[in-house]
N, C-alpha and C. Protein backbone atom coordinates (compact mmCIF):
# COMPACT_ATOMS: atom_id res chain seq x y z
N UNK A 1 178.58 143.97 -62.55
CA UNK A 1 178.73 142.86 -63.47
C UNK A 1 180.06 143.02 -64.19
N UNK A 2 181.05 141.88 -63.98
CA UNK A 2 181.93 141.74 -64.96
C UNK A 2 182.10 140.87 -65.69
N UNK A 3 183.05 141.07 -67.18
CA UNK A 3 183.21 139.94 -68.01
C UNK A 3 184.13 139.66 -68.48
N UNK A 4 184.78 138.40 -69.39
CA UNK A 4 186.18 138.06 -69.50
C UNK A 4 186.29 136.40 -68.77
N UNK A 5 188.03 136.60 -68.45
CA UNK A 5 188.33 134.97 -67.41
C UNK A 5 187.59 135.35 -66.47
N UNK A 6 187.72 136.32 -66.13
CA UNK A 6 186.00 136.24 -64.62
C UNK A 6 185.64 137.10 -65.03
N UNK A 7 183.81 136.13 -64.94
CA UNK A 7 182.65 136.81 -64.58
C UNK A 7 181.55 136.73 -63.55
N UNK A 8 181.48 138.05 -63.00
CA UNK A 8 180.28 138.16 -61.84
C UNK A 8 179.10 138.79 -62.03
N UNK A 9 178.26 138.14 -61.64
CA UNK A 9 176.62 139.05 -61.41
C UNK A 9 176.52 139.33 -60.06
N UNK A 10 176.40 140.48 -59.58
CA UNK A 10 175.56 140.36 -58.57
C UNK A 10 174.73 141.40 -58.14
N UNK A 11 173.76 141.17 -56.75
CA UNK A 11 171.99 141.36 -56.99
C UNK A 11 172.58 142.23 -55.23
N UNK A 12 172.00 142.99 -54.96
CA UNK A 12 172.14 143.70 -53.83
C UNK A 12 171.09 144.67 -53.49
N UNK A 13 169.99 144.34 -52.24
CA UNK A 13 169.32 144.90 -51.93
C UNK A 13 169.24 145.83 -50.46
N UNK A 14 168.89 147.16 -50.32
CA UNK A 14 169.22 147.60 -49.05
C UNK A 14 167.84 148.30 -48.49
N UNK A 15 166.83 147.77 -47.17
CA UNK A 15 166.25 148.61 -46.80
C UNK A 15 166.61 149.31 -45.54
N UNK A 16 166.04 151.02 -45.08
CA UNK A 16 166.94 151.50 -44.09
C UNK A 16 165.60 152.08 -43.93
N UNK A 17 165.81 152.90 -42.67
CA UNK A 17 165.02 153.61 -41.86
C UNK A 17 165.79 155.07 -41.17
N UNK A 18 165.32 155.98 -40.92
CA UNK A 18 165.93 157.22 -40.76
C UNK A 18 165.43 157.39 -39.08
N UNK A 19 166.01 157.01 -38.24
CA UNK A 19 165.55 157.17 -36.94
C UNK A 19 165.69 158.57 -36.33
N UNK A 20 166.39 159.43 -36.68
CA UNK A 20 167.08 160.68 -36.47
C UNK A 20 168.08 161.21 -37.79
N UNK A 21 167.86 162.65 -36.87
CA UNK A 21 168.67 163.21 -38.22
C UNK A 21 170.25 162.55 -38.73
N UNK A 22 170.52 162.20 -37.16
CA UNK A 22 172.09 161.54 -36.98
C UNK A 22 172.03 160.20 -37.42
N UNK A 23 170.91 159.25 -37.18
CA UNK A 23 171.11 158.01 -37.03
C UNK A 23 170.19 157.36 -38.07
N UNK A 24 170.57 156.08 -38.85
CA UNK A 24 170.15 155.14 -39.50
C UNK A 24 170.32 154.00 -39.81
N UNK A 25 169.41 153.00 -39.95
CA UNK A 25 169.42 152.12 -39.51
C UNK A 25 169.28 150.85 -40.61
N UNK A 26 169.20 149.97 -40.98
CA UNK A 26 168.24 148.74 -41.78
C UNK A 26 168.93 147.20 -42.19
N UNK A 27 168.51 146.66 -42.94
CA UNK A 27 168.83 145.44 -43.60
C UNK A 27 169.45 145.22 -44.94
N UNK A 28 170.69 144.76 -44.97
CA UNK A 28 171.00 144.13 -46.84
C UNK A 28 170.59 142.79 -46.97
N UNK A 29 170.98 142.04 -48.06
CA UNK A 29 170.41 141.32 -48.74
C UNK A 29 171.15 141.20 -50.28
N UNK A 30 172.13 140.09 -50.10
CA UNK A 30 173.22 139.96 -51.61
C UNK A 30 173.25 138.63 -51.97
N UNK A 31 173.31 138.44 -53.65
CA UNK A 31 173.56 137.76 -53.99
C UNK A 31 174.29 137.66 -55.07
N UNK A 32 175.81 136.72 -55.02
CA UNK A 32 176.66 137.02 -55.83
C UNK A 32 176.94 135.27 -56.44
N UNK A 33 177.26 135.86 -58.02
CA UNK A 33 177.25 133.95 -58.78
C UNK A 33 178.74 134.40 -59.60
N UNK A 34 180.32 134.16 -59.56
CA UNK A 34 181.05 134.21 -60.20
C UNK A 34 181.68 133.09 -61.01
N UNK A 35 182.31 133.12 -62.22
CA UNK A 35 183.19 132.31 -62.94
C UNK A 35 184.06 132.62 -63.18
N UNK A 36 184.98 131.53 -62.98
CA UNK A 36 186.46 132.23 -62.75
C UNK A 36 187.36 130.94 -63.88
N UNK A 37 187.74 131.23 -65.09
CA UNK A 37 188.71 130.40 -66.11
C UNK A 37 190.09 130.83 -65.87
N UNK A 38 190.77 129.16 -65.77
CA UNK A 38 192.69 129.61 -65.50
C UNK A 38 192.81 129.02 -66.19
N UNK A 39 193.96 128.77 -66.69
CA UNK A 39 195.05 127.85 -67.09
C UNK A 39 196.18 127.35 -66.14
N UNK A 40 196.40 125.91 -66.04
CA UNK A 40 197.39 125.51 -64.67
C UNK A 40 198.30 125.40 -65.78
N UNK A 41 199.51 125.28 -64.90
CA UNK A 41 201.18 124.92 -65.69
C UNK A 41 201.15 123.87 -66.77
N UNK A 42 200.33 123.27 -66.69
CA UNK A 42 200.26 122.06 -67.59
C UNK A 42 199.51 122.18 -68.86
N UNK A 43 198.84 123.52 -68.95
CA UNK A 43 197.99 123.60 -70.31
C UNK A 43 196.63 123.63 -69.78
N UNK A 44 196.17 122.83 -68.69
CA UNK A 44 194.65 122.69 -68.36
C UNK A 44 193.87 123.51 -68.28
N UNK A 45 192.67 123.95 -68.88
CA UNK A 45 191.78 124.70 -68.31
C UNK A 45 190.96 124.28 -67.50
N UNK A 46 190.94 125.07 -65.86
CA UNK A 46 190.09 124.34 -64.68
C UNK A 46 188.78 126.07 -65.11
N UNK A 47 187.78 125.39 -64.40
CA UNK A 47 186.88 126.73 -64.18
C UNK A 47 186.61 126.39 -62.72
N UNK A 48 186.35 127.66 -62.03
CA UNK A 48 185.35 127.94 -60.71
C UNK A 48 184.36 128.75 -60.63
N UNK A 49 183.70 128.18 -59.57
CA UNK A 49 182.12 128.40 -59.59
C UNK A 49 182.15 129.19 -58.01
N UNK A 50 181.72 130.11 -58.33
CA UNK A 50 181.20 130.83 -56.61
C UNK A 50 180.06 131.20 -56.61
N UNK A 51 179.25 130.94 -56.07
CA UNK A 51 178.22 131.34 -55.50
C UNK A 51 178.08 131.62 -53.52
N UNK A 52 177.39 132.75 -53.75
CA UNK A 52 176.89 133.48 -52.20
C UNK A 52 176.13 133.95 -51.98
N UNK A 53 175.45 134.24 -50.73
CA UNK A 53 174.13 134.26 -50.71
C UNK A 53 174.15 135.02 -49.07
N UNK A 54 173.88 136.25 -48.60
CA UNK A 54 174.01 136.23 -47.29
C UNK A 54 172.65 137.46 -46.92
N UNK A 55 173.15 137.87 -45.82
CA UNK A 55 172.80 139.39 -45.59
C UNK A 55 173.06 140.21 -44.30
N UNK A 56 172.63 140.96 -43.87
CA UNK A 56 172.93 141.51 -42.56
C UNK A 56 172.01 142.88 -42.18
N UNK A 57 172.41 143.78 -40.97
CA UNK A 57 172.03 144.80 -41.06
C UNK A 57 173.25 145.92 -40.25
N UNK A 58 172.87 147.09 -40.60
CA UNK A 58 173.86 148.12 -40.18
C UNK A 58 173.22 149.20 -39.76
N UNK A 59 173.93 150.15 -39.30
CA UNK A 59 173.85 151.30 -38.06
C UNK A 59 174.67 152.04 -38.85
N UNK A 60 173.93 153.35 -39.27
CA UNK A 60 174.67 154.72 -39.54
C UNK A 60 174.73 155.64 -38.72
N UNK A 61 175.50 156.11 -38.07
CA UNK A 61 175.72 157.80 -37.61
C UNK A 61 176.09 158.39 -38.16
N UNK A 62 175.98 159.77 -38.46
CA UNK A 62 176.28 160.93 -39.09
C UNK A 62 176.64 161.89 -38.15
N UNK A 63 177.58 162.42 -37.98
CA UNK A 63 178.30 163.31 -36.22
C UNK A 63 178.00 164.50 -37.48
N UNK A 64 178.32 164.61 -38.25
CA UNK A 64 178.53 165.70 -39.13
C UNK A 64 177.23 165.94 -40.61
N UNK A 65 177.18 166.36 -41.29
CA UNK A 65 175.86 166.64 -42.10
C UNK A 65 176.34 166.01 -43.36
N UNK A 66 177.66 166.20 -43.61
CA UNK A 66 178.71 165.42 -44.79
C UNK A 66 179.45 164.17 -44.43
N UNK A 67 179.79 163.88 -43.16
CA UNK A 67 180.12 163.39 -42.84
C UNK A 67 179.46 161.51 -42.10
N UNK A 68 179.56 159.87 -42.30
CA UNK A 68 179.33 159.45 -41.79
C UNK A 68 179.98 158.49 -41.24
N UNK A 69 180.17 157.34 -40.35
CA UNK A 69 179.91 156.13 -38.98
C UNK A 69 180.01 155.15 -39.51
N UNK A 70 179.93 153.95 -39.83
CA UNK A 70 179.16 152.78 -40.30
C UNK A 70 179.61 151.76 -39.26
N UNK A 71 178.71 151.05 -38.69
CA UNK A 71 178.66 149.80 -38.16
C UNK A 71 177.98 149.00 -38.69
N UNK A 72 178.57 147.27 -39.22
CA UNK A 72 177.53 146.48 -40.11
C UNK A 72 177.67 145.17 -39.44
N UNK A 73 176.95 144.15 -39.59
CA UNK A 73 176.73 142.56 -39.08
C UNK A 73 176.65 142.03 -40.48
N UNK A 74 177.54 141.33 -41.07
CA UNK A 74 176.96 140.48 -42.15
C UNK A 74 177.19 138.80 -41.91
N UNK A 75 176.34 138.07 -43.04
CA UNK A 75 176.72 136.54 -42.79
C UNK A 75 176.39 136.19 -44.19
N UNK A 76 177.57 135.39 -45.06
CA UNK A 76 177.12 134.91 -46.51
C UNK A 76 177.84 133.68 -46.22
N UNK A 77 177.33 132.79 -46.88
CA UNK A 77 177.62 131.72 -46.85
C UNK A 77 177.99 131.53 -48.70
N UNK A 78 179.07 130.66 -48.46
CA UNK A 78 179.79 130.48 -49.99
C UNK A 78 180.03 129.13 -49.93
N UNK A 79 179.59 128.95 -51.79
CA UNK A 79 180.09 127.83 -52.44
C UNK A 79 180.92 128.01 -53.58
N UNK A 80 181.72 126.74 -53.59
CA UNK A 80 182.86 127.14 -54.12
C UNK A 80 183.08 125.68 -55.55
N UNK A 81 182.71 125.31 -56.69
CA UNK A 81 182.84 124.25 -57.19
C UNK A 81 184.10 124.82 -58.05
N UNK A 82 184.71 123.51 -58.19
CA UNK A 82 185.69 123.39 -59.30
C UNK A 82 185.79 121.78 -60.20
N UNK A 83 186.53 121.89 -60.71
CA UNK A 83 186.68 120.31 -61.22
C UNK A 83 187.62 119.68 -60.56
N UNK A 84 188.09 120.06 -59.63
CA UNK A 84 188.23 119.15 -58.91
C UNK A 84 187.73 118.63 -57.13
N UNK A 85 186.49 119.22 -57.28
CA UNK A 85 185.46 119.05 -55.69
C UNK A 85 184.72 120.59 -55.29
N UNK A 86 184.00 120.18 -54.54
CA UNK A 86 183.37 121.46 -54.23
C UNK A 86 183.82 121.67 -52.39
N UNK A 87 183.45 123.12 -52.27
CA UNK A 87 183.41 123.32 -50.84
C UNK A 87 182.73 124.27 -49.90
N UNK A 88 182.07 124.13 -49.21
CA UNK A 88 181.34 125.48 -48.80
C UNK A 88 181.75 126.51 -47.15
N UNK A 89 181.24 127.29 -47.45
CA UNK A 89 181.83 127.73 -45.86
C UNK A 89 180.58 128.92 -45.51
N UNK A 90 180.60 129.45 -44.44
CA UNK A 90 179.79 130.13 -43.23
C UNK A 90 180.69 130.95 -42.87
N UNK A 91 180.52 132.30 -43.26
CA UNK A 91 181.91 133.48 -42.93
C UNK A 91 180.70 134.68 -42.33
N UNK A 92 180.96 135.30 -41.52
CA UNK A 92 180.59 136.11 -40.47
C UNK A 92 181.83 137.76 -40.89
N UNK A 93 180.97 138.75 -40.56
CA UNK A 93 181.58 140.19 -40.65
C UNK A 93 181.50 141.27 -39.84
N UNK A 94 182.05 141.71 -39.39
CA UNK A 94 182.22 142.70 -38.76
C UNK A 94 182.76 143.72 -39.34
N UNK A 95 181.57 144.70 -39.88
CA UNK A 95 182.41 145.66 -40.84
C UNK A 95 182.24 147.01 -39.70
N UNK A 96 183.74 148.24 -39.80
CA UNK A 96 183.55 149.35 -39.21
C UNK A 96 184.25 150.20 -40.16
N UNK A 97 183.16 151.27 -40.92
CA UNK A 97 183.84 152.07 -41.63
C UNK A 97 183.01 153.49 -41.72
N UNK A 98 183.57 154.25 -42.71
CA UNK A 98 183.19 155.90 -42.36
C UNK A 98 183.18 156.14 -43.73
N UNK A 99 182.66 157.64 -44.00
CA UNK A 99 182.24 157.69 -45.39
C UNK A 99 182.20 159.38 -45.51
N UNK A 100 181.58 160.13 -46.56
CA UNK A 100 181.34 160.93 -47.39
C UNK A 100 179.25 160.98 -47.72
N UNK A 101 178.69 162.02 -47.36
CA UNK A 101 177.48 162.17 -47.77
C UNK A 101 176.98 163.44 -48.27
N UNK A 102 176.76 163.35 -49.52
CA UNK A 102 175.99 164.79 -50.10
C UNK A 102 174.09 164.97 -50.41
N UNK A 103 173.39 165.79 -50.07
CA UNK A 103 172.87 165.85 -50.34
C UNK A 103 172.42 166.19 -51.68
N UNK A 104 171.62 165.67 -52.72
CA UNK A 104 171.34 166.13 -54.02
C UNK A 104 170.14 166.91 -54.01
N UNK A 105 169.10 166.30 -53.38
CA UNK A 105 167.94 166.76 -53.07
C UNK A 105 167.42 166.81 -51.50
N UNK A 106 166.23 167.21 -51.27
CA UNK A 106 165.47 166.87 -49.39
C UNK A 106 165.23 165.44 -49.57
N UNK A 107 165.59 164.35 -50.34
CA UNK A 107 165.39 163.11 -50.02
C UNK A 107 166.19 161.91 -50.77
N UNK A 108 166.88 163.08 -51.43
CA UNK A 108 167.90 161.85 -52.13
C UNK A 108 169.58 162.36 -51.89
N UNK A 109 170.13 161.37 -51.45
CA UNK A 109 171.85 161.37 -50.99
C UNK A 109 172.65 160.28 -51.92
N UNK A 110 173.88 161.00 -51.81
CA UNK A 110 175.23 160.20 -52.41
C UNK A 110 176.28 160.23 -51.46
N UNK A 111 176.12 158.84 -51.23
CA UNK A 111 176.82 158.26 -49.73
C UNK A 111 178.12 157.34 -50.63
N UNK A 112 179.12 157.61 -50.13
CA UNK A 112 180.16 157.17 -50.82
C UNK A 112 181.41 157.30 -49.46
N UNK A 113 181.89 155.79 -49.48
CA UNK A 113 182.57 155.15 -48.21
C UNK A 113 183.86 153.98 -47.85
N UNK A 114 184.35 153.75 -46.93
CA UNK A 114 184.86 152.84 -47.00
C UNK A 114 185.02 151.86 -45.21
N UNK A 115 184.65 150.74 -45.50
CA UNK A 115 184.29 149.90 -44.71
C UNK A 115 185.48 148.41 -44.31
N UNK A 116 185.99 148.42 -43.49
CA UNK A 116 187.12 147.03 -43.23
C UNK A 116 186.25 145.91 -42.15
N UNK A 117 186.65 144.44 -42.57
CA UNK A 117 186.33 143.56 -41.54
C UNK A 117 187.04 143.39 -40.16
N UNK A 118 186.58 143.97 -39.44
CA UNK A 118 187.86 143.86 -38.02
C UNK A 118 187.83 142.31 -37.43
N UNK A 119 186.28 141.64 -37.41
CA UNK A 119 186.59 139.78 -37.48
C UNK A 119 187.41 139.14 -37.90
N UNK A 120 187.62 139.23 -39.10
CA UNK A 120 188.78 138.61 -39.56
C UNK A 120 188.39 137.07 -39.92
N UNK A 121 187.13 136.48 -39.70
CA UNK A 121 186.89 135.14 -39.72
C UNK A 121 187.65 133.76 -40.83
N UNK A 122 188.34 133.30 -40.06
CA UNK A 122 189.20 132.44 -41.05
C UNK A 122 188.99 131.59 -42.05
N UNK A 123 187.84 131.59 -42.05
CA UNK A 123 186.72 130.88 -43.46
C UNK A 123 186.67 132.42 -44.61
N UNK A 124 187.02 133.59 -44.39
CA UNK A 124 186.87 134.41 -45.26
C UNK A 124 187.43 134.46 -46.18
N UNK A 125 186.75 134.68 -47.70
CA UNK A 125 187.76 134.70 -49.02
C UNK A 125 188.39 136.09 -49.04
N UNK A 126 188.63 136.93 -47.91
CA UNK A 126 189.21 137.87 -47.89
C UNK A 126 190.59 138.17 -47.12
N UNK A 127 191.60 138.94 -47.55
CA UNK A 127 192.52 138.81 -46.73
C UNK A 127 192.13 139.95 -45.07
N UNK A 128 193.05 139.80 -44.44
CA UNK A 128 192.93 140.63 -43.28
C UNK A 128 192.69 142.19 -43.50
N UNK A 129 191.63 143.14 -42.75
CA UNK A 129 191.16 144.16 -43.47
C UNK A 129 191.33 144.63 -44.68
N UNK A 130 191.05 144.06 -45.12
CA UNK A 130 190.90 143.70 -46.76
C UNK A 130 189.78 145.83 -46.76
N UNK A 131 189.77 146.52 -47.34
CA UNK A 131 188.92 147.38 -47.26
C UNK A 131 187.77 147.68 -48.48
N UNK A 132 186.85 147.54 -48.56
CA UNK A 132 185.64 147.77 -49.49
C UNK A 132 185.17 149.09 -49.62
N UNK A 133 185.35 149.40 -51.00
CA UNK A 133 184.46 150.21 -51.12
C UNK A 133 183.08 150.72 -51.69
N UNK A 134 182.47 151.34 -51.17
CA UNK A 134 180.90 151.59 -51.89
C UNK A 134 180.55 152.81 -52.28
N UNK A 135 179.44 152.86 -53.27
CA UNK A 135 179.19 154.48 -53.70
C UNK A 135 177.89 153.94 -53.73
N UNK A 136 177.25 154.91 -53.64
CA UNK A 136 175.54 154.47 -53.89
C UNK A 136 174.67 155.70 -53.49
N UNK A 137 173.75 155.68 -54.24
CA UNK A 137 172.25 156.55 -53.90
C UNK A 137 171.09 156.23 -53.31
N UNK A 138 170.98 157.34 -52.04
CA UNK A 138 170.16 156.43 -50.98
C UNK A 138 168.70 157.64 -51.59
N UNK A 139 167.92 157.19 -51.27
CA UNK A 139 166.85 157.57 -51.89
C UNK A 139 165.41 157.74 -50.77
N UNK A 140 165.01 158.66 -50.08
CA UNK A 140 164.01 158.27 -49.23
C UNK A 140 162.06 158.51 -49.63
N UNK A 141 161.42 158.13 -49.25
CA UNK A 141 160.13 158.05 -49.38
C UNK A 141 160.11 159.50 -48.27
């Protein structure tokens, strides 16, 4: 969550499955609502509205015990309002990236990574491998 001339919420859910010691597997699930206040050359204040909504699933390997793989499929679809029209689009991902994993406990990890779109899909609000990064605690039953 940020705040200021832009602000974002967003909601991100991940379930996975441990198929092997090497390999894992599952589904995300995001939802992101931003506002974005400018000022144009002229004095105006415009605002924008984003909203997205997608999800996907991904493939972990781990070759190493610290070490991981990532292959992901995502699809969010975005809307985009302003005051002066709205617009929406259908953007597709192909993420391939590698990472960092520690164990804390026998069932809880800190997976911390970085992931690029090699698609490139030209509806994307991203530039060309644009690279993301994530930190997070995976947690198992």
């Amino acid at each position: 969550m940020t705040f200021g001339d832009y602000t974002e919420l967003r909601l991100s859910g991940v379930v996975g499955y441990r198929l092997s010691r090497e390999i894992s597997g599952g589904v995300k699930a995001t939802y992101r609502s931003s506002w974005d206040k400018q000022v144009t050359s002229s004095q105006e204040e415009v605002t924008a509205t984003d909203n997205s909504f997608g999800g996907g699933a991904y493939i972990q390997y781990n070759p190493a015990k610290e070490f991981y793989l990532l292959s992901e499929y995502s699809y969010q679809k975005y809307t985009t309002e302003t005051t002066q029209g709205g617009i929406e689009r259908d953007v597709n991902f192909v993420f391939l990236g590698l990472g960092y994993t520690n164990e804390l406990s026998p069932n809880v990890f800190l997976n911390a990574g970085m992931k690029v779109d090699v698609l490139n899909d030209q509806d994307s609000p991203f530039g060309d491998f644009t690279p993301f990064f994530e930190v997070g605690i995976v947690a198992g039953l």
